[in-house]
C-alpha atoms as a PDB file:
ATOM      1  CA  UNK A   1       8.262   7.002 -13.459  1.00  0.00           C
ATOM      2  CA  UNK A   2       9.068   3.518 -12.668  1.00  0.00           C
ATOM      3  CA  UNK A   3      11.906   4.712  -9.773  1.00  0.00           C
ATOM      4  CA  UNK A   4       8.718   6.358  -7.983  1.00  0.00           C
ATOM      5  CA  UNK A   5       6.624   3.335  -8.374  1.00  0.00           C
ATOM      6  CA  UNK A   6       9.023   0.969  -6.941  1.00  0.00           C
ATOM      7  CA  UNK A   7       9.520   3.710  -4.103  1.00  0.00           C
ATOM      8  CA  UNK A   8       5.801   3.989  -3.568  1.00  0.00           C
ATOM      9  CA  UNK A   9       5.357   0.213  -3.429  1.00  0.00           C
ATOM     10  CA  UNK A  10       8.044  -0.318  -0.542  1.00  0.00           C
ATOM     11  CA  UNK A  11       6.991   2.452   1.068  1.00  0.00           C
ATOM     12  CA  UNK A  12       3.536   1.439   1.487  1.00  0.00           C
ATOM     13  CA  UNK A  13       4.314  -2.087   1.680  1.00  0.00           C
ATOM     14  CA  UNK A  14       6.980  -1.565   4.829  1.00  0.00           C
ATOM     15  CA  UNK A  15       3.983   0.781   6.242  1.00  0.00           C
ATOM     16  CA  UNK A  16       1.915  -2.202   6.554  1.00  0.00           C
ATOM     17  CA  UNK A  17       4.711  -4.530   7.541  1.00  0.00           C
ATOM     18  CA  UNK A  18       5.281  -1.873  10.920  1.00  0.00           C
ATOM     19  CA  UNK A  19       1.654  -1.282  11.282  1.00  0.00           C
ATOM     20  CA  UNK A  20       0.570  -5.195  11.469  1.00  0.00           C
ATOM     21  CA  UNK A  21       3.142  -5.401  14.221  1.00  0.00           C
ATOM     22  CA  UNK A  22       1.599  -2.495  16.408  1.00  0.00           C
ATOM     23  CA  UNK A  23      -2.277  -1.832  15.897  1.00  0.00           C
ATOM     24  CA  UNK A  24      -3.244  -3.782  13.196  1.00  0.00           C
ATOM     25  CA  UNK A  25      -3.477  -4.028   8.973  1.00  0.00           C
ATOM     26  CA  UNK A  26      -7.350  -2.479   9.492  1.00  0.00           C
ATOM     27  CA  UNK A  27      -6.421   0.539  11.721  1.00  0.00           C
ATOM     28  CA  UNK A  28      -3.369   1.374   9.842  1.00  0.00           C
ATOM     29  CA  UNK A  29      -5.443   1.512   6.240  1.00  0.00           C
ATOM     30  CA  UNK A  30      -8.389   3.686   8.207  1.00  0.00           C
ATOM     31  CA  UNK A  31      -5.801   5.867   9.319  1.00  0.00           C
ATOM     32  CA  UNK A  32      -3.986   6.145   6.317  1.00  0.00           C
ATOM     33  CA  UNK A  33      -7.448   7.598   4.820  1.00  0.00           C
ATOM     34  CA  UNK A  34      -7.918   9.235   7.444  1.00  0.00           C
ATOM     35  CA  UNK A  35      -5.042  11.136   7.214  1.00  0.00           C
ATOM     36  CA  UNK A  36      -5.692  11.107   3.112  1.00  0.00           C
ATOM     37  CA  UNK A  37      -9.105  12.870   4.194  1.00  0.00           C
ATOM     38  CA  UNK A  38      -7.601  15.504   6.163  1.00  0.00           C
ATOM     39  CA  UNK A  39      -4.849  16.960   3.452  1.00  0.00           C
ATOM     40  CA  UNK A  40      -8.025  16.436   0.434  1.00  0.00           C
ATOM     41  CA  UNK A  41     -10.008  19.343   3.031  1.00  0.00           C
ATOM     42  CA  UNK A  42      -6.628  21.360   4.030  1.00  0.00           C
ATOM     43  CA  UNK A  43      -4.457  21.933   1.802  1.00  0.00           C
ATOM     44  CA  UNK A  44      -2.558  24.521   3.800  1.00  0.00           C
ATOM     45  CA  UNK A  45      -1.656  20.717   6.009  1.00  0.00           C
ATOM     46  CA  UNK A  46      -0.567  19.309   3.366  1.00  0.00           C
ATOM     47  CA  UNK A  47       1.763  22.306   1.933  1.00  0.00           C
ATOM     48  CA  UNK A  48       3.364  22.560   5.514  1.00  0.00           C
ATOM     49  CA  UNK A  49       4.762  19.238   5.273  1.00  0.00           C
ATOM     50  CA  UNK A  50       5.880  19.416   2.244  1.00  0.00           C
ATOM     51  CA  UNK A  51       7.795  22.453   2.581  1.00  0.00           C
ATOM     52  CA  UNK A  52      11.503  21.745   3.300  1.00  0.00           C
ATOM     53  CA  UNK A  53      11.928  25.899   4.873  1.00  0.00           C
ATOM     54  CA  UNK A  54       9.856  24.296   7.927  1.00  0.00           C
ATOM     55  CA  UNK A  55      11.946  22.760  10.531  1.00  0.00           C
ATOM     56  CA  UNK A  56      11.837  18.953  10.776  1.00  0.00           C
ATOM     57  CA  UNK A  57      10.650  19.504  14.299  1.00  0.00           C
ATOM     58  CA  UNK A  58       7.812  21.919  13.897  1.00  0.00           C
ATOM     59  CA  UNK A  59       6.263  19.883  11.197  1.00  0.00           C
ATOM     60  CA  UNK A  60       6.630  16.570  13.765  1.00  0.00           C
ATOM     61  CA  UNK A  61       5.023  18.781  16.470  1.00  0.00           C
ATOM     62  CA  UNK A  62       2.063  19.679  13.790  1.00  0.00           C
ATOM     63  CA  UNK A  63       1.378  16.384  13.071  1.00  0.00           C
ATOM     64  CA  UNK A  64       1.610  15.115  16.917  1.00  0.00           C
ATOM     65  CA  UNK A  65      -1.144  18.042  17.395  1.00  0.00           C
ATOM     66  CA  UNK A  66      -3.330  17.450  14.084  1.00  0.00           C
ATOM     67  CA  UNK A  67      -3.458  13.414  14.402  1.00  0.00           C
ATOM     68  CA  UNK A  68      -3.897  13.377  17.998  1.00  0.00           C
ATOM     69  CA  UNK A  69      -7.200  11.691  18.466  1.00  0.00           C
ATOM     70  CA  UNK A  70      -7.852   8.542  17.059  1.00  0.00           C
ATOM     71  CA  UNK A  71      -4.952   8.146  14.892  1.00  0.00           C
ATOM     72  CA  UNK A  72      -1.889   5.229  15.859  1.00  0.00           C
ATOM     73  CA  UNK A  73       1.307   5.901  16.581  1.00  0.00           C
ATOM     74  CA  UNK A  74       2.320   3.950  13.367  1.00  0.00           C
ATOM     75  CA  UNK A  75       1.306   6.717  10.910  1.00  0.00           C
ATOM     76  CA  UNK A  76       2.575   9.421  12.815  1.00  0.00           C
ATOM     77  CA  UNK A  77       6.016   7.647  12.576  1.00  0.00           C
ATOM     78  CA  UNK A  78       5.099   7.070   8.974  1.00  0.00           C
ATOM     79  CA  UNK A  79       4.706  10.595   7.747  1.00  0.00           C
ATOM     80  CA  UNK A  80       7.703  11.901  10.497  1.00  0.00           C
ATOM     81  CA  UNK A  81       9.993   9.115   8.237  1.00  0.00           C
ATOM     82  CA  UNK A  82       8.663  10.720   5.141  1.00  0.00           C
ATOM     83  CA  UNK A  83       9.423  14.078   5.807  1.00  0.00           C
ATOM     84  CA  UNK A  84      13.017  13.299   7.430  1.00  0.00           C
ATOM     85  CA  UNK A  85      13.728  11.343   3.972  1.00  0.00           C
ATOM     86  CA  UNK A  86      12.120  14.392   1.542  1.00  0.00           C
ATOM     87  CA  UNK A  87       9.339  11.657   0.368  1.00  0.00           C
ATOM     88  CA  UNK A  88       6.362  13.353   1.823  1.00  0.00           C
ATOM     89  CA  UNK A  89       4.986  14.157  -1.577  1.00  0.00           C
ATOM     90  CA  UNK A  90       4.498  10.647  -2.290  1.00  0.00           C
ATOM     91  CA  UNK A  91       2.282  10.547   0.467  1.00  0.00           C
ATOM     92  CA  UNK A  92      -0.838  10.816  -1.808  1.00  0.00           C
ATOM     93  CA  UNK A  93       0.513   7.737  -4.018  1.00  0.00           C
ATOM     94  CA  UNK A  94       1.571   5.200  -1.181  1.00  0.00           C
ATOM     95  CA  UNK A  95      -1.768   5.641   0.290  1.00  0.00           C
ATOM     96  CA  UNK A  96      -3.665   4.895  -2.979  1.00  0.00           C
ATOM     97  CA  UNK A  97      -1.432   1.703  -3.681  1.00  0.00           C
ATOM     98  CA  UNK A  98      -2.236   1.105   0.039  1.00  0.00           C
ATOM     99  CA  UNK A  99      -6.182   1.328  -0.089  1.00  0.00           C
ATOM    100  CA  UNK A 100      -5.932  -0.169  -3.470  1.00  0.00           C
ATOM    101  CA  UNK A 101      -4.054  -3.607  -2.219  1.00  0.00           C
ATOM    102  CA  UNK A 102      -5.202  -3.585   1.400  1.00  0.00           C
ATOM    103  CA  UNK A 103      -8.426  -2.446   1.261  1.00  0.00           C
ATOM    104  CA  UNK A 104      -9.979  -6.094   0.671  1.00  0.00           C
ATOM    105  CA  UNK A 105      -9.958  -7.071   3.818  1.00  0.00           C
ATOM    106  CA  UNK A 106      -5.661  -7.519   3.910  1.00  0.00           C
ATOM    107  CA  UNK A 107      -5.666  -9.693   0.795  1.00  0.00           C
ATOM    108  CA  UNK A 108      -3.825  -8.620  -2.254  1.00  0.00           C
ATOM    109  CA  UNK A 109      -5.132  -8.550  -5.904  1.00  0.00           C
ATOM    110  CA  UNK A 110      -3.671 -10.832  -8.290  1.00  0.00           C
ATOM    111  CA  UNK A 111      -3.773 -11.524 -12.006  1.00  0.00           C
ATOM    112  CA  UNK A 112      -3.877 -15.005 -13.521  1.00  0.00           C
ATOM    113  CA  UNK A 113      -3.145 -14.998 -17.037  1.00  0.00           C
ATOM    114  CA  UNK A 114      -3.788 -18.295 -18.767  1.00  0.00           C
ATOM    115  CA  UNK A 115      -4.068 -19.389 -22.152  1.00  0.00           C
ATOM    116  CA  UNK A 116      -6.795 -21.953 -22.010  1.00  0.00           C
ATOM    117  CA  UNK A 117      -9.190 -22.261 -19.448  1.00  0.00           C
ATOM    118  CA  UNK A 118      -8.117 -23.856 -16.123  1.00  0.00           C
ATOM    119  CA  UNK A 119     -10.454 -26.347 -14.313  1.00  0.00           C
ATOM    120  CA  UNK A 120     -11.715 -24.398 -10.991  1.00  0.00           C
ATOM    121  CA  UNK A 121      -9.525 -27.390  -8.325  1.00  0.00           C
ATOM    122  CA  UNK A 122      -6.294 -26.389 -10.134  1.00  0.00           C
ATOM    123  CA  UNK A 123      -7.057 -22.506 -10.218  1.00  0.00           C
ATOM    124  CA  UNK A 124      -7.818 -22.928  -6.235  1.00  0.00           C
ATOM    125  CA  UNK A 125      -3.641 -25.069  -5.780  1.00  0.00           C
ATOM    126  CA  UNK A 126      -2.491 -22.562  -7.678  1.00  0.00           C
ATOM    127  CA  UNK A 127      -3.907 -19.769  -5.372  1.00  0.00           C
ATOM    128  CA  UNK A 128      -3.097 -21.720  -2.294  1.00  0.00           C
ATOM    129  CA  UNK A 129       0.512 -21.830  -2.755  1.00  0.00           C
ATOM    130  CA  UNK A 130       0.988 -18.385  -3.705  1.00  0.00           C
ATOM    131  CA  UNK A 131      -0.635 -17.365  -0.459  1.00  0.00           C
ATOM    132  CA  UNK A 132       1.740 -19.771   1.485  1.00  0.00           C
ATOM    133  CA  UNK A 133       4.585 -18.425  -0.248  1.00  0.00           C
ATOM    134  CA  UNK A 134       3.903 -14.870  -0.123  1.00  0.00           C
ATOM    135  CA  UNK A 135       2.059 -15.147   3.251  1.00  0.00           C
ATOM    136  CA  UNK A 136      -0.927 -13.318   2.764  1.00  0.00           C
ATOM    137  CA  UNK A 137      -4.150 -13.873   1.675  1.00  0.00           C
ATOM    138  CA  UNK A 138      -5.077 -13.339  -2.683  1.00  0.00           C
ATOM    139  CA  UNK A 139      -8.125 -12.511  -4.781  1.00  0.00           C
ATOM    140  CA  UNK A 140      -7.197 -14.266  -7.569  1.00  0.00           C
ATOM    141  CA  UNK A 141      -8.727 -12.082 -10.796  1.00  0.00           C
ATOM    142  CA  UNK A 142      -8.433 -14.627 -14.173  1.00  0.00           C
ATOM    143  CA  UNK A 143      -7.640 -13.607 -17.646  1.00  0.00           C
ATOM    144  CA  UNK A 144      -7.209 -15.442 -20.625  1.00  0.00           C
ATOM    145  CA  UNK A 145      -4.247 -14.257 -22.985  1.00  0.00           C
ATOM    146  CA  UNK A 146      -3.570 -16.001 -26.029  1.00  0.00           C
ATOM    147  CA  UNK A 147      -0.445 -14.118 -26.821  1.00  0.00           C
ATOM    148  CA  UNK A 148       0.855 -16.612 -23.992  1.00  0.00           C
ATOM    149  CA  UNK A 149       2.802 -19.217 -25.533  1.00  0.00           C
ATOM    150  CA  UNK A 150       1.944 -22.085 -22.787  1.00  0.00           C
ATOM    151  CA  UNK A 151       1.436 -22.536 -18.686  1.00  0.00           C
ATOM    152  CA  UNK A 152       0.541 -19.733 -16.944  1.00  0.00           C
ATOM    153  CA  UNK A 153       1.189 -16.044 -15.545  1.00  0.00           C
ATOM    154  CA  UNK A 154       0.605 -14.572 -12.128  1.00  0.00           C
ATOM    155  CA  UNK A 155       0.980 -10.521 -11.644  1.00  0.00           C
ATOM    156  CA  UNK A 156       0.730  -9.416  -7.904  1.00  0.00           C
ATOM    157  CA  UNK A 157       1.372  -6.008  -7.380  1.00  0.00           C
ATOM    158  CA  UNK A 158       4.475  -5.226  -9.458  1.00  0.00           C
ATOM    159  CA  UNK A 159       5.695  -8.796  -9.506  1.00  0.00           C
ATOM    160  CA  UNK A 160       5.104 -10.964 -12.254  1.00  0.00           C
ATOM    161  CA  UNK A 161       5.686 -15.343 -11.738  1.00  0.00           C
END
C-alpha cells in the first residue's frame, strides 16, 4: 500500500514537472480530467489499455486517435509511459493525487501542526520559506496538536518537516 503511494506520488508529480515545461500546470490538470472523464463513460477505453494481450503499439495508436482534439502532447506521452512500464492501472490514482494537489490554482496543500497558537506574521515566514524552498506556491491548513511535544510540524503531500 505504501509502495503504490510513493509510485503514485512521483508519477503524478514528474507529470506535472514535464507538463509545466510544455503547455502549462492548468492544461495538463484539465487534460488529466479530461482524460479521467473519458475512461469514467467508457470503460471498454479504459480495459484496452490496461490489457497487456494488446500490442504496445495499437494501444499508442488508440490513444493518438481518442485524445486527438484538444488534448497536449504531454498526456499522451504520459499514458504511452504508463502502459510501456505496466502502470496504467494507476492511472485513476495519479490523477486524483493530481487534481487533489494541483487543482488550487498550482499550489500545494499543507498541514501546520502546532502546539500553541502561532501569531498570524510568524505563520505567514513560516509559509514563505517553505514556498522558496520547495518552489511552489502553499495553502497553509493549521492544526493544533497537543500530543506535540514543542515547535512545530509541516506535512506536504507525503513529506513531513
Amino acid at each position: 500500500m505504501i509502495k503504490k503511494r510513493v509510485l503514485v506520488s512521483r508519477y503524478a508529480q514528474a507529470f506535472i514537472k514535464y507538463a509545466i515545461e510544455g503547455t502549462g500546470i492548468e492544461k495538463a490538470v484539465n487534460d488529466i480530467k479530461g482524460v479521467r472523464d473519458i475512461m469514467r463513460e467508457n470503460g471498454d477505453f479504459k480495459k484496452y489499455l490496461e490489457n497487456p494481450e494488446i500490442p504496445f503499439i495499437d494501444q499508442c495508436h488508440v490513444i493518438d486517435q481518442a485524445l486527438a482534439d484538444g488534448f497536449c502532447d504531454e498526456i499522451k506521452h504520459f499514458l504511452k509511459l504508463l502502459i510501456q512500464r505496466q502502470r496504467i492501472g494507476l492511472f485513476w490514482d495519479i490523477s486524483e493525487y493530481i487534481r487533489l494537489t494541483y487543482c488550487n490554482e498550482g499550489s500545494e496543500e499543507a498541514l501546520l501542526k502546532t502546539t500553541l497558537p502561532l501569531d498570524l506574521d510568524l505563520i505567514q515566514r513560516i509559509k514563505d520559506t517553505f514556498e522558496r524552498k520547495l518552489s511552489r506556491k502553499l495553502k497553509f491548513y493549521i492544526e493544533l496538536d497537543s500530543s506535540l511535544l514543542g515547535g512545530i510540524q509541516v506535512i506536504i503531500g507525503n513529506k513531513i518537516f
